[in-house]
PDB file of N, CA and C in Angstrom:
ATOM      1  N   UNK A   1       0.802  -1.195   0.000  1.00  0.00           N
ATOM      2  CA  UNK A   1       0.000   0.000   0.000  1.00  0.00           C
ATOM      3  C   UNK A   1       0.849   1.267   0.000  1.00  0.00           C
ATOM      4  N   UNK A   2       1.927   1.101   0.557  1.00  0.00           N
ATOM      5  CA  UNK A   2       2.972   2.537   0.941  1.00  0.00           C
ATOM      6  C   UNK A   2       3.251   2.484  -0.178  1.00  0.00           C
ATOM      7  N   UNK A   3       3.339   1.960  -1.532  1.00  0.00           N
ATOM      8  CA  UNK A   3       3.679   1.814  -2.319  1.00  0.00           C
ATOM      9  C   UNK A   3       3.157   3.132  -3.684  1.00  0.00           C
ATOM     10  N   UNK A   4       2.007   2.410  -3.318  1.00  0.00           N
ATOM     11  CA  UNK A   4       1.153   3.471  -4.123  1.00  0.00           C
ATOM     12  C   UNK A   4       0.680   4.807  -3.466  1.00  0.00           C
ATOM     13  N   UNK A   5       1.433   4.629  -2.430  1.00  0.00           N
ATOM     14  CA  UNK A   5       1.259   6.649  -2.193  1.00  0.00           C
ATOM     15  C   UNK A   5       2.233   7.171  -2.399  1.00  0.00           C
ATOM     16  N   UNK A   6       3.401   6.194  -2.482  1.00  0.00           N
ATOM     17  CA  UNK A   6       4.646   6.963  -3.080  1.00  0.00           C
ATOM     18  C   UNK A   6       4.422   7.475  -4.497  1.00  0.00           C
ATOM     19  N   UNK A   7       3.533   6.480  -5.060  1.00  0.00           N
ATOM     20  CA  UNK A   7       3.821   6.550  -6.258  1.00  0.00           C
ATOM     21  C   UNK A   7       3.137   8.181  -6.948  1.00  0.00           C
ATOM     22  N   UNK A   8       1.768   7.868  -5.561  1.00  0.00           N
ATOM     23  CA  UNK A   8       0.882   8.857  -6.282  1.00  0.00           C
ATOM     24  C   UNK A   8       1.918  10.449  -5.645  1.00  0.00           C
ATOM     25  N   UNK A   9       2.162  10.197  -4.816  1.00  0.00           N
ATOM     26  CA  UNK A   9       3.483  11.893  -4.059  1.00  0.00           C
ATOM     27  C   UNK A   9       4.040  12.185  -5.384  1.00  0.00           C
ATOM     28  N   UNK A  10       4.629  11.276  -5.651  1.00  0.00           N
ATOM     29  CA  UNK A  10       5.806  11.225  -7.017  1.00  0.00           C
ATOM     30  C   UNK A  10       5.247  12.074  -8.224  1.00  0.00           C
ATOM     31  N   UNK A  11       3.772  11.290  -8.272  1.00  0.00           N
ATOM     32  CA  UNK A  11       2.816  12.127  -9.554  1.00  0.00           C
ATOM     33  C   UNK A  11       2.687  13.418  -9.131  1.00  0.00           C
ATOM     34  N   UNK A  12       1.910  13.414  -8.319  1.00  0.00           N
ATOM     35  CA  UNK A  12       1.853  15.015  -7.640  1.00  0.00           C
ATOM     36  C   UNK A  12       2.717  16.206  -7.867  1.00  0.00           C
ATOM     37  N   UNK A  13       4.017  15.672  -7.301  1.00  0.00           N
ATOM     38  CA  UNK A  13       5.342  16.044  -7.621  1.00  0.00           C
ATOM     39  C   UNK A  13       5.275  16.528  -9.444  1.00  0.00           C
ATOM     40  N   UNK A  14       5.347  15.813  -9.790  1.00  0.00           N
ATOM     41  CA  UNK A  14       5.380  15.937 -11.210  1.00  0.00           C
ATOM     42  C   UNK A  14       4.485  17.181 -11.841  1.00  0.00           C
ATOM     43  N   UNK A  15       3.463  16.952 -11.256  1.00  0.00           N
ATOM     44  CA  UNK A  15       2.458  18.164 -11.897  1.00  0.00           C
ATOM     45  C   UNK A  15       2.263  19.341 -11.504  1.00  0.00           C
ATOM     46  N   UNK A  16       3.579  19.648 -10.353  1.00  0.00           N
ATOM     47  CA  UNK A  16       3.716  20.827  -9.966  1.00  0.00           C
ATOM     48  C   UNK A  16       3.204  21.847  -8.661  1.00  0.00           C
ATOM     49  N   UNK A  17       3.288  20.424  -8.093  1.00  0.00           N
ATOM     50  CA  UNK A  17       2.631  20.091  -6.133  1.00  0.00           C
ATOM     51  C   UNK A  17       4.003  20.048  -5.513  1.00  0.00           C
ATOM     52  N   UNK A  18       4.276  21.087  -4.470  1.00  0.00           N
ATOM     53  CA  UNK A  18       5.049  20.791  -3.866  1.00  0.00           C
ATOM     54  C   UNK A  18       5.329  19.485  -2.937  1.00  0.00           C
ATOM     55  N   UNK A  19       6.433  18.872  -2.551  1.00  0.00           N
ATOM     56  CA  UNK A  19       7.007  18.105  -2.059  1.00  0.00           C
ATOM     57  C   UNK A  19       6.030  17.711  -0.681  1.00  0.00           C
ATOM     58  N   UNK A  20       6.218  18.482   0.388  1.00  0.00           N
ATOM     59  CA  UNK A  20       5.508  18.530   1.244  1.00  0.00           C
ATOM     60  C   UNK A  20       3.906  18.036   1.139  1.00  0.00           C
ATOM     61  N   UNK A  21       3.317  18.850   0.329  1.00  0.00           N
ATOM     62  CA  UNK A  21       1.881  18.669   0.260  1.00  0.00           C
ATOM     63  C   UNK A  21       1.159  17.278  -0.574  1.00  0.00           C
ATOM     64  N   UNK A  22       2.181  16.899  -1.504  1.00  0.00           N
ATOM     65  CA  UNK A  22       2.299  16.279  -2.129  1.00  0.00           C
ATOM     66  C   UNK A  22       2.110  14.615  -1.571  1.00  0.00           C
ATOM     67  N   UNK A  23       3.181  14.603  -0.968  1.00  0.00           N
ATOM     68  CA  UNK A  23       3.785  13.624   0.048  1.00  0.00           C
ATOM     69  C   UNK A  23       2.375  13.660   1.026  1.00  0.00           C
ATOM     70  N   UNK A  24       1.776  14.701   1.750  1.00  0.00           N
ATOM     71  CA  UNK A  24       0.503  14.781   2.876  1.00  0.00           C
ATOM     72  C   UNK A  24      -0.584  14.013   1.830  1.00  0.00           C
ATOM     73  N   UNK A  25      -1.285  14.461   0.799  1.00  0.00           N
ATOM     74  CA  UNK A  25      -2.191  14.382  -0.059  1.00  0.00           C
ATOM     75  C   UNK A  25      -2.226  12.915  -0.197  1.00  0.00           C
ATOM     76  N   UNK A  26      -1.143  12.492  -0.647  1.00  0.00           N
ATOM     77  CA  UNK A  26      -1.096  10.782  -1.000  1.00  0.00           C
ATOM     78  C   UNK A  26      -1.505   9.357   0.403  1.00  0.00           C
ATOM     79  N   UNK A  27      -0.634  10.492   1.105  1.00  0.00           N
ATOM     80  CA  UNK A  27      -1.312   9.634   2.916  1.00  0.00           C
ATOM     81  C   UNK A  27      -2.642   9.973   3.510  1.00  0.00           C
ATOM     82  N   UNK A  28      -2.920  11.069   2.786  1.00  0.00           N
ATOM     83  CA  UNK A  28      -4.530  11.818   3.293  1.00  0.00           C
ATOM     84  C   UNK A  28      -5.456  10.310   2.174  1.00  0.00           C
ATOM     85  N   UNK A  29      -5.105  10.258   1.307  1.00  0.00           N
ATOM     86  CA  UNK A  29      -5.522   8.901   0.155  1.00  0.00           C
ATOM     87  C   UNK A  29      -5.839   8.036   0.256  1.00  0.00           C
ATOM     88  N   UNK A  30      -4.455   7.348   1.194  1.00  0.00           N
ATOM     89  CA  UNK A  30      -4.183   6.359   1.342  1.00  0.00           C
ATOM     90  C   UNK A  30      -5.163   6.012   2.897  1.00  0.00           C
ATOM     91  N   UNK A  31      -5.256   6.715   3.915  1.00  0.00           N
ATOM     92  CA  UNK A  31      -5.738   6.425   4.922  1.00  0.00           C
ATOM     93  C   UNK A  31      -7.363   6.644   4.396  1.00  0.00           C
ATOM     94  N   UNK A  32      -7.890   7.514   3.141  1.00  0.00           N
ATOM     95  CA  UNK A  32      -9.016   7.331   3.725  1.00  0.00           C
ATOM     96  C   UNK A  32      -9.513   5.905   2.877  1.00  0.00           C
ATOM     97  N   UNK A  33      -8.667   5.479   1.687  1.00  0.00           N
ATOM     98  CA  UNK A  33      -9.017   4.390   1.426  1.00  0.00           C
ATOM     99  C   UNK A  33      -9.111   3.214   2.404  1.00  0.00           C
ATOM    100  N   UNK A  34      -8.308   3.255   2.665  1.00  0.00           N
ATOM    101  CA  UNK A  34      -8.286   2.207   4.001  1.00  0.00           C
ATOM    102  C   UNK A  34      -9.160   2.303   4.914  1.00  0.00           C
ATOM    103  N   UNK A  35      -9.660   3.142   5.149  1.00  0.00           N
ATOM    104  CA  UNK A  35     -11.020   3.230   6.187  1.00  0.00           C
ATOM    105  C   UNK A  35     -12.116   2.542   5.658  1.00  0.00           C
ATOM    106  N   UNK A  36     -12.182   3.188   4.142  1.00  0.00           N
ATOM    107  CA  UNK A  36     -13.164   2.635   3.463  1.00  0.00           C
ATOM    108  C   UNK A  36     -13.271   1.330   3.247  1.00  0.00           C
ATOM    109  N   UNK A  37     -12.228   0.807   3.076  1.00  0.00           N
ATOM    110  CA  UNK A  37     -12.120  -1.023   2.719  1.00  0.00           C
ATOM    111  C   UNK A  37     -12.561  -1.693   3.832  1.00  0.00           C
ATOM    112  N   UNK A  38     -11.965  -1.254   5.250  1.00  0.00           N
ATOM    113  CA  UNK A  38     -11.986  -1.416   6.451  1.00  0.00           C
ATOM    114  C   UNK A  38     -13.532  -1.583   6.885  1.00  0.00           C
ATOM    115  N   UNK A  39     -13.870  -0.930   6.725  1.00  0.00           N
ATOM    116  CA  UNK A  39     -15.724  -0.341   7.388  1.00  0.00           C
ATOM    117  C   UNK A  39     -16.946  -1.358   6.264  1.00  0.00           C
ATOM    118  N   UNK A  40     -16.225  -1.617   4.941  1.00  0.00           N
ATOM    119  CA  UNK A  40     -17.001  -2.433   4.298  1.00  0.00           C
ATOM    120  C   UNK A  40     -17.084  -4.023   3.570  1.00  0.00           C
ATOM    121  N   UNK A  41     -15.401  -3.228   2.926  1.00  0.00           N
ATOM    122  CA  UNK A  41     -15.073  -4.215   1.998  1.00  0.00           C
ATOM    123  C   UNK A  41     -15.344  -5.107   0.933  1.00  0.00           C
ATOM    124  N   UNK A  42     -16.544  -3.704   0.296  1.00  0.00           N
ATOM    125  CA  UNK A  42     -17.431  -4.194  -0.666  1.00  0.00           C
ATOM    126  C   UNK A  42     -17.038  -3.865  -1.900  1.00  0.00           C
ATOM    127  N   UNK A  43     -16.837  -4.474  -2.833  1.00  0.00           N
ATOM    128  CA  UNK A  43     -16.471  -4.022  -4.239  1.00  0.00           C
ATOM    129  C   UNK A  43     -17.339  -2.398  -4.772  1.00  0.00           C
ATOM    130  N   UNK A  44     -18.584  -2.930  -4.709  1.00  0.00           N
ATOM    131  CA  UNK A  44     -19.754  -2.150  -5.049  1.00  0.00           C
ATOM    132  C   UNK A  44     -19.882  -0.727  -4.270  1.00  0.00           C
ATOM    133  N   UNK A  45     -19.332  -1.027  -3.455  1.00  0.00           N
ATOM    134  CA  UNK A  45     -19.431   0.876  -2.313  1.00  0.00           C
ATOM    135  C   UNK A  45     -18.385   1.384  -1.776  1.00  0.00           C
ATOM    136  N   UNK A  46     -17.111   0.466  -2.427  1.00  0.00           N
ATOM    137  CA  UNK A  46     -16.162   0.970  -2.048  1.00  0.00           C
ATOM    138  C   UNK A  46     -15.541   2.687  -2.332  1.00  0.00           C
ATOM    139  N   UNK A  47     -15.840   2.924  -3.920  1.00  0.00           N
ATOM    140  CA  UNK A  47     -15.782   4.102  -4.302  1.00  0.00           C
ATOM    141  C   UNK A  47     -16.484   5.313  -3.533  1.00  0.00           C
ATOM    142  N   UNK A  48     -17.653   4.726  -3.164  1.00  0.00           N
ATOM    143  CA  UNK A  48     -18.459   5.733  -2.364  1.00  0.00           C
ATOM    144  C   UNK A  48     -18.076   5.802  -1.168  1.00  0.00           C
ATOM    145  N   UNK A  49     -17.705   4.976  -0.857  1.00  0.00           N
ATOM    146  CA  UNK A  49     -17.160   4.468   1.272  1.00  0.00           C
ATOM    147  C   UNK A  49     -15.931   5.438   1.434  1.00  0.00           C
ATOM    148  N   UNK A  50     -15.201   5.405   0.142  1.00  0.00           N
ATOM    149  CA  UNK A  50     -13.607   6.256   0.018  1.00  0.00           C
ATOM    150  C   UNK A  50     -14.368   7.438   0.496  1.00  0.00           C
ATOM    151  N   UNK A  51     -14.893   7.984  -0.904  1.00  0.00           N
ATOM    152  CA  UNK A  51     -15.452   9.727  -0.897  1.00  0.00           C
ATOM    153  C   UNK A  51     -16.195   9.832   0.449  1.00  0.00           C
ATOM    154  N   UNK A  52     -17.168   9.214   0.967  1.00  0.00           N
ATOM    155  CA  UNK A  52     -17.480   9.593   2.688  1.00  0.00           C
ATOM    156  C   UNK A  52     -15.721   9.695   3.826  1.00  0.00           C
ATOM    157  N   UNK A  53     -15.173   8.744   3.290  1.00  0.00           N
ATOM    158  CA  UNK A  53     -13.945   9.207   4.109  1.00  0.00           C
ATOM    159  C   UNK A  53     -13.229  10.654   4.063  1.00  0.00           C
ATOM    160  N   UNK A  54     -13.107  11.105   2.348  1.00  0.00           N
ATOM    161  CA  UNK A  54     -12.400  12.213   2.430  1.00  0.00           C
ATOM    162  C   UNK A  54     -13.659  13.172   2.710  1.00  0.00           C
ATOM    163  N   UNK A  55     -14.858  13.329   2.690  1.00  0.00           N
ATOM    164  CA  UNK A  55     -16.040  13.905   3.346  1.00  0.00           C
ATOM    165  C   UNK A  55     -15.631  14.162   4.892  1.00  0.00           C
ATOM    166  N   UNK A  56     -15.160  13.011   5.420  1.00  0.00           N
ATOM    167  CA  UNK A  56     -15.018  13.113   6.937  1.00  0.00           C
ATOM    168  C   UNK A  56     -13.913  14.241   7.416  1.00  0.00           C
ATOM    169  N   UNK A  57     -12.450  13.564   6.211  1.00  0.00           N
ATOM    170  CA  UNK A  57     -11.875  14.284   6.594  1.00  0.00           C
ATOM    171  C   UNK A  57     -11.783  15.647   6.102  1.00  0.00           C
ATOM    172  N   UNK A  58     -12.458  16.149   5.216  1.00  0.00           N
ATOM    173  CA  UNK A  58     -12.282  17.399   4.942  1.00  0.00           C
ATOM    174  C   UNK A  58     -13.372  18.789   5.937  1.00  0.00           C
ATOM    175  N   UNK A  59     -13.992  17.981   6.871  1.00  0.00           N
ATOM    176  CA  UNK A  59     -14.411  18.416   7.843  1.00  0.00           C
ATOM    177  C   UNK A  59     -14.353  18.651   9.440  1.00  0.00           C
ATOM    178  N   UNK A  60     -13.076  17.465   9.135  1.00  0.00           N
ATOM    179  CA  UNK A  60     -12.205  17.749  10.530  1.00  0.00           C
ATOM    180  C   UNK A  60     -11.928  19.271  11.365  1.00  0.00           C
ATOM    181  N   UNK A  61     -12.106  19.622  12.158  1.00  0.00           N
ATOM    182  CA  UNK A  61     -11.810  20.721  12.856  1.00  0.00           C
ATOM    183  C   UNK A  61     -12.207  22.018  12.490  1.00  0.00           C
ATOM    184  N   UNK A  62     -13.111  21.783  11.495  1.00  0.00           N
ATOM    185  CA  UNK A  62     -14.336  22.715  11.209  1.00  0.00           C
ATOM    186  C   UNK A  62     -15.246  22.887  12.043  1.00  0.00           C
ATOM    187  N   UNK A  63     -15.637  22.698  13.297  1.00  0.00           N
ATOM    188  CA  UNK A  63     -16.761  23.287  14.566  1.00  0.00           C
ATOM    189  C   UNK A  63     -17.741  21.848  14.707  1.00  0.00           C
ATOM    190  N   UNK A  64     -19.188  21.840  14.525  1.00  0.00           N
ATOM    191  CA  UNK A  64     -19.896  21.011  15.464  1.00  0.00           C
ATOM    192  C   UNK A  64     -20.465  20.287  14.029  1.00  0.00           C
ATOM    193  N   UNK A  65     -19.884  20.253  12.937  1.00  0.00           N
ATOM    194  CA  UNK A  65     -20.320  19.656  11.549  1.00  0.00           C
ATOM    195  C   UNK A  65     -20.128  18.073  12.265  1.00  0.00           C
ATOM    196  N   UNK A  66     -21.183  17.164  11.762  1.00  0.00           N
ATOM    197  CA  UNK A  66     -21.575  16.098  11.698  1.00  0.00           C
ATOM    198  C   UNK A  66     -20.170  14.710  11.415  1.00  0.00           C
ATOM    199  N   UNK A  67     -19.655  14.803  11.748  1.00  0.00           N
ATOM    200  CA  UNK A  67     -18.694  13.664  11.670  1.00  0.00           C
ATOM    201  C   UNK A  67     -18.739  12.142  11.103  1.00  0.00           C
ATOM    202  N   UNK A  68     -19.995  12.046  11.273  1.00  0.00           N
ATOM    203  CA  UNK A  68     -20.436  10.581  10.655  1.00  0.00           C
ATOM    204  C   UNK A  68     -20.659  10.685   9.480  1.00  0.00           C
ATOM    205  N   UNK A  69     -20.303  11.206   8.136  1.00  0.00           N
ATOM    206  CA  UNK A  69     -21.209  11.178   7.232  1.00  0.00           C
ATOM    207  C   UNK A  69     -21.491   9.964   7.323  1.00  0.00           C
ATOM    208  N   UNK A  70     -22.665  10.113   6.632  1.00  0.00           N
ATOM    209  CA  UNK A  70     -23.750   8.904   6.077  1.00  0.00           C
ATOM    210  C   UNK A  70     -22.939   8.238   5.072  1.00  0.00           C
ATOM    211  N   UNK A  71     -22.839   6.682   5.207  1.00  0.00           N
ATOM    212  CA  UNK A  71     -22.837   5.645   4.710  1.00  0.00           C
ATOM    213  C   UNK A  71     -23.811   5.821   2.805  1.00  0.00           C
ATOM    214  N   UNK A  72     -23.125   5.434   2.331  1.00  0.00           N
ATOM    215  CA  UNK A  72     -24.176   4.468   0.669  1.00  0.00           C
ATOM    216  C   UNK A  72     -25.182   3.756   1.322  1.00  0.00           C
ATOM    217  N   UNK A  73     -26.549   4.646   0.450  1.00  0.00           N
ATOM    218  CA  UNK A  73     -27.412   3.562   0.970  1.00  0.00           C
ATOM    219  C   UNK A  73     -27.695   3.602   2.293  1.00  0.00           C
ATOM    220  N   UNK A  74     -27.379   4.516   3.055  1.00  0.00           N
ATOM    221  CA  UNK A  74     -27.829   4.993   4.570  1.00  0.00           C
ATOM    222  C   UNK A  74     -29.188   5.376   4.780  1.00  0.00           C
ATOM    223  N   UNK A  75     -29.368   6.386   3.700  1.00  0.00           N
ATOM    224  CA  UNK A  75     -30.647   7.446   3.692  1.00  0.00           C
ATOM    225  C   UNK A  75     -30.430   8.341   4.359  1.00  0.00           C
ATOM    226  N   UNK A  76     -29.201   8.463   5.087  1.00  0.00           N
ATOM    227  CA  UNK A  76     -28.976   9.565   6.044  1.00  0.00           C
ATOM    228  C   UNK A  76     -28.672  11.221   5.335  1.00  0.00           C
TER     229      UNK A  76
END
């Protein structure tokens, strides 16, 4: 798995992302995929399970916003 966040830093890198952010972005990726696989491990909702992860985290330490997003197929 460390594998492919190197790989993706590397791309990043390439297209004119600094080093630093670059390198953060690919582990910001990589962890929320892994949550997602983690919590389901469904072929079918995995794509969606990811995007609720970076949902989660792009709301981190923003005030009293909802932390759970809703699940695929929640209704929430």
């Amino acid at each position: 798995m460390q594998q492919i966040a190197d790989k993706l830093s590397e791309l990043l890198v390439h297209r004119g992302s600094d080093e630093a952010a670059a390198r953060f972005a690919a582990q910001i990726a990589l962890a929320c995929y892994q949550t997602a696989k983690s919590l389901g491990n469904d072929p079918r909702t995995l794509a969606d399970e990811t995007r609720a992860a970076f949902q989660r985290a792009l709301t981190l330490g923003t005030g009293p916003a909802d932390t759970q997003a809703s699940s695929p197929g929640s209704g929430r």
